[in-house]
C-alpha atoms as a PDB file:
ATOM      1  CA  UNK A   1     -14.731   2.715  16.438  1.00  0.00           C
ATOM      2  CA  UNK A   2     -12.931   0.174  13.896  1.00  0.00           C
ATOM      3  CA  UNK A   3     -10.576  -1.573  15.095  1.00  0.00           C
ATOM      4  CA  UNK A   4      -7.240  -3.012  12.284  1.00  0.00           C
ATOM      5  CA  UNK A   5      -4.332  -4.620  11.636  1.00  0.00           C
ATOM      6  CA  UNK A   6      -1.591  -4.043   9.543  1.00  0.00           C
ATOM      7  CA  UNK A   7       0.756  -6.909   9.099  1.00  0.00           C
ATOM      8  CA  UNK A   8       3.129  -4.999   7.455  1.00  0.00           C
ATOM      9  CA  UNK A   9       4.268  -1.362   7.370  1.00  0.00           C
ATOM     10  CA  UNK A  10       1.703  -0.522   4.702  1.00  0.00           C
ATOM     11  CA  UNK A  11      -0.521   2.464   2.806  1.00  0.00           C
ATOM     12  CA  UNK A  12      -3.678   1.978   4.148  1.00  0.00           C
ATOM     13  CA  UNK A  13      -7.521   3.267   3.253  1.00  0.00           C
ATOM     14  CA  UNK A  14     -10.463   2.734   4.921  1.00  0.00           C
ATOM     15  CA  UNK A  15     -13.470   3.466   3.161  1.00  0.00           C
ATOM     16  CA  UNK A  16     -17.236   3.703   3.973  1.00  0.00           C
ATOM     17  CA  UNK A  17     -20.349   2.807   1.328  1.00  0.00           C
ATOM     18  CA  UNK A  18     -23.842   2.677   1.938  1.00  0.00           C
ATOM     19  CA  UNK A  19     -26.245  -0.021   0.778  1.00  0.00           C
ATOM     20  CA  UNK A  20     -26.232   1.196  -2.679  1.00  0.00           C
ATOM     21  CA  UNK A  21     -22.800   0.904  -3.260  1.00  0.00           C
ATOM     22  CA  UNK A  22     -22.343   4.970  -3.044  1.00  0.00           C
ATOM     23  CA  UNK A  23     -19.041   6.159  -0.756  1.00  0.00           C
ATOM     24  CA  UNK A  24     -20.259   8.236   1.863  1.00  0.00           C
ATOM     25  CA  UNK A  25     -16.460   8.499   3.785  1.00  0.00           C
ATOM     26  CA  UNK A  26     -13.198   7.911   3.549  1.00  0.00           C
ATOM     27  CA  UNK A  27     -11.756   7.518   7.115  1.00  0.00           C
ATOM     28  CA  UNK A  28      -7.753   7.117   6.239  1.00  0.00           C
ATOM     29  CA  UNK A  29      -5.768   7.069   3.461  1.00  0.00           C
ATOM     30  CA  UNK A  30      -2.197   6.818   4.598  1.00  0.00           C
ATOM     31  CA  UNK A  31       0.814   5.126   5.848  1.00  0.00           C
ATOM     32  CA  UNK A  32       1.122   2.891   8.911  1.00  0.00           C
ATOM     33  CA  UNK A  33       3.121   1.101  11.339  1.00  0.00           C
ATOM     34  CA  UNK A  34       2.855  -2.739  11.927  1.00  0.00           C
ATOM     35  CA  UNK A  35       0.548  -3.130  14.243  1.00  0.00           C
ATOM     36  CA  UNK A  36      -2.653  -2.804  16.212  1.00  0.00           C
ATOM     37  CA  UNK A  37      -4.571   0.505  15.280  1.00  0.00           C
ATOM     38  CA  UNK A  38      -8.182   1.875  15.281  1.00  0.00           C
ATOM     39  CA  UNK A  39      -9.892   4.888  14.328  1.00  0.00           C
ATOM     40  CA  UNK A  40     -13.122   6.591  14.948  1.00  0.00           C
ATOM     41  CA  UNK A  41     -16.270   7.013  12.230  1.00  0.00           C
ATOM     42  CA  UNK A  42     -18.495  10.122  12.784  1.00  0.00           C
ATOM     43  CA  UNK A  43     -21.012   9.588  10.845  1.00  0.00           C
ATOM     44  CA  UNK A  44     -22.284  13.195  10.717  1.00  0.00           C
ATOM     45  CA  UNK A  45     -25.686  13.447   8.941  1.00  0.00           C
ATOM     46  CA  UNK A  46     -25.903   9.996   8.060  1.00  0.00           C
ATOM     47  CA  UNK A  47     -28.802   8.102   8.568  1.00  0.00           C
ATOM     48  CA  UNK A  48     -29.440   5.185  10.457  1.00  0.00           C
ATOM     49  CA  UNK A  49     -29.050   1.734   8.348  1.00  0.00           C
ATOM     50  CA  UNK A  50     -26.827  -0.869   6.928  1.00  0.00           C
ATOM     51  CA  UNK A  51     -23.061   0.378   5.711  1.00  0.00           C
ATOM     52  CA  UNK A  52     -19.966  -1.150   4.259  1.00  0.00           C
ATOM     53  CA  UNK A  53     -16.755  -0.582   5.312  1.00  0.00           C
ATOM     54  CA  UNK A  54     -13.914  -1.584   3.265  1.00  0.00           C
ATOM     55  CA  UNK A  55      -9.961  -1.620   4.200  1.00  0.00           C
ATOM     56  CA  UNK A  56      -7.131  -1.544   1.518  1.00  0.00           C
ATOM     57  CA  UNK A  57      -3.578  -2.364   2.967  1.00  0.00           C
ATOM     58  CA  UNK A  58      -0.993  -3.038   0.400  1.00  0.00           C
ATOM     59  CA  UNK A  59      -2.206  -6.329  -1.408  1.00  0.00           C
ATOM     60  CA  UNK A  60      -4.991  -7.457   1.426  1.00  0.00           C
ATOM     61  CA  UNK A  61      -8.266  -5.995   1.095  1.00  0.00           C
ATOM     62  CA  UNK A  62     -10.973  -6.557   4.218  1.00  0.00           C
ATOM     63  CA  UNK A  63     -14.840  -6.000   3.629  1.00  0.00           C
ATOM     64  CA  UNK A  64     -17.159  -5.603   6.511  1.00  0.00           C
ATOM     65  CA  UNK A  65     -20.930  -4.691   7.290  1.00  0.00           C
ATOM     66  CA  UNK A  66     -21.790  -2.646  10.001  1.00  0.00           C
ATOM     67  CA  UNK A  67     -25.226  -1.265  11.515  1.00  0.00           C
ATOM     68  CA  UNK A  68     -25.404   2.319  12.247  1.00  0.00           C
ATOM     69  CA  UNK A  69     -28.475   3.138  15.017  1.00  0.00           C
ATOM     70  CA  UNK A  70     -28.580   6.514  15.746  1.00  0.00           C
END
């Protein structure tokens, strides 16, 4: 589960990458509220390892690394 916030009434996209740099997901890509929000990654076939997430929201954009252990 990741967990956001918009600050503003925004377009937002929430994107996954492996290691490489390669995008393996894109969990959102639309408008929301102000406010507290989350959403769910299945990771499907993936494998176990290191992956990027990266959140666009109007003019802010938020990196993060996250470990996937299946």
């Amino acid at each position: 589960t990741i967990q956001f916030d918009v600050p503003i009434e925004s377009r937002v996209r929430l994107e996954v990458y492996d290691i490489l740099g390669r995008r393996v997901a894109t969990l959102l890509n639309r408008r929301f509220q102000a406010g507290q929000h989350e959403t769910t990654w299945d990771p499907g076939g993936l494998s176990s390892g290191v992956y990027i997430y990266q959140m666009v929201a109007g003019d802010q954009r938020m990196t993060r690394k996250m470990t996937l252990i299946k």
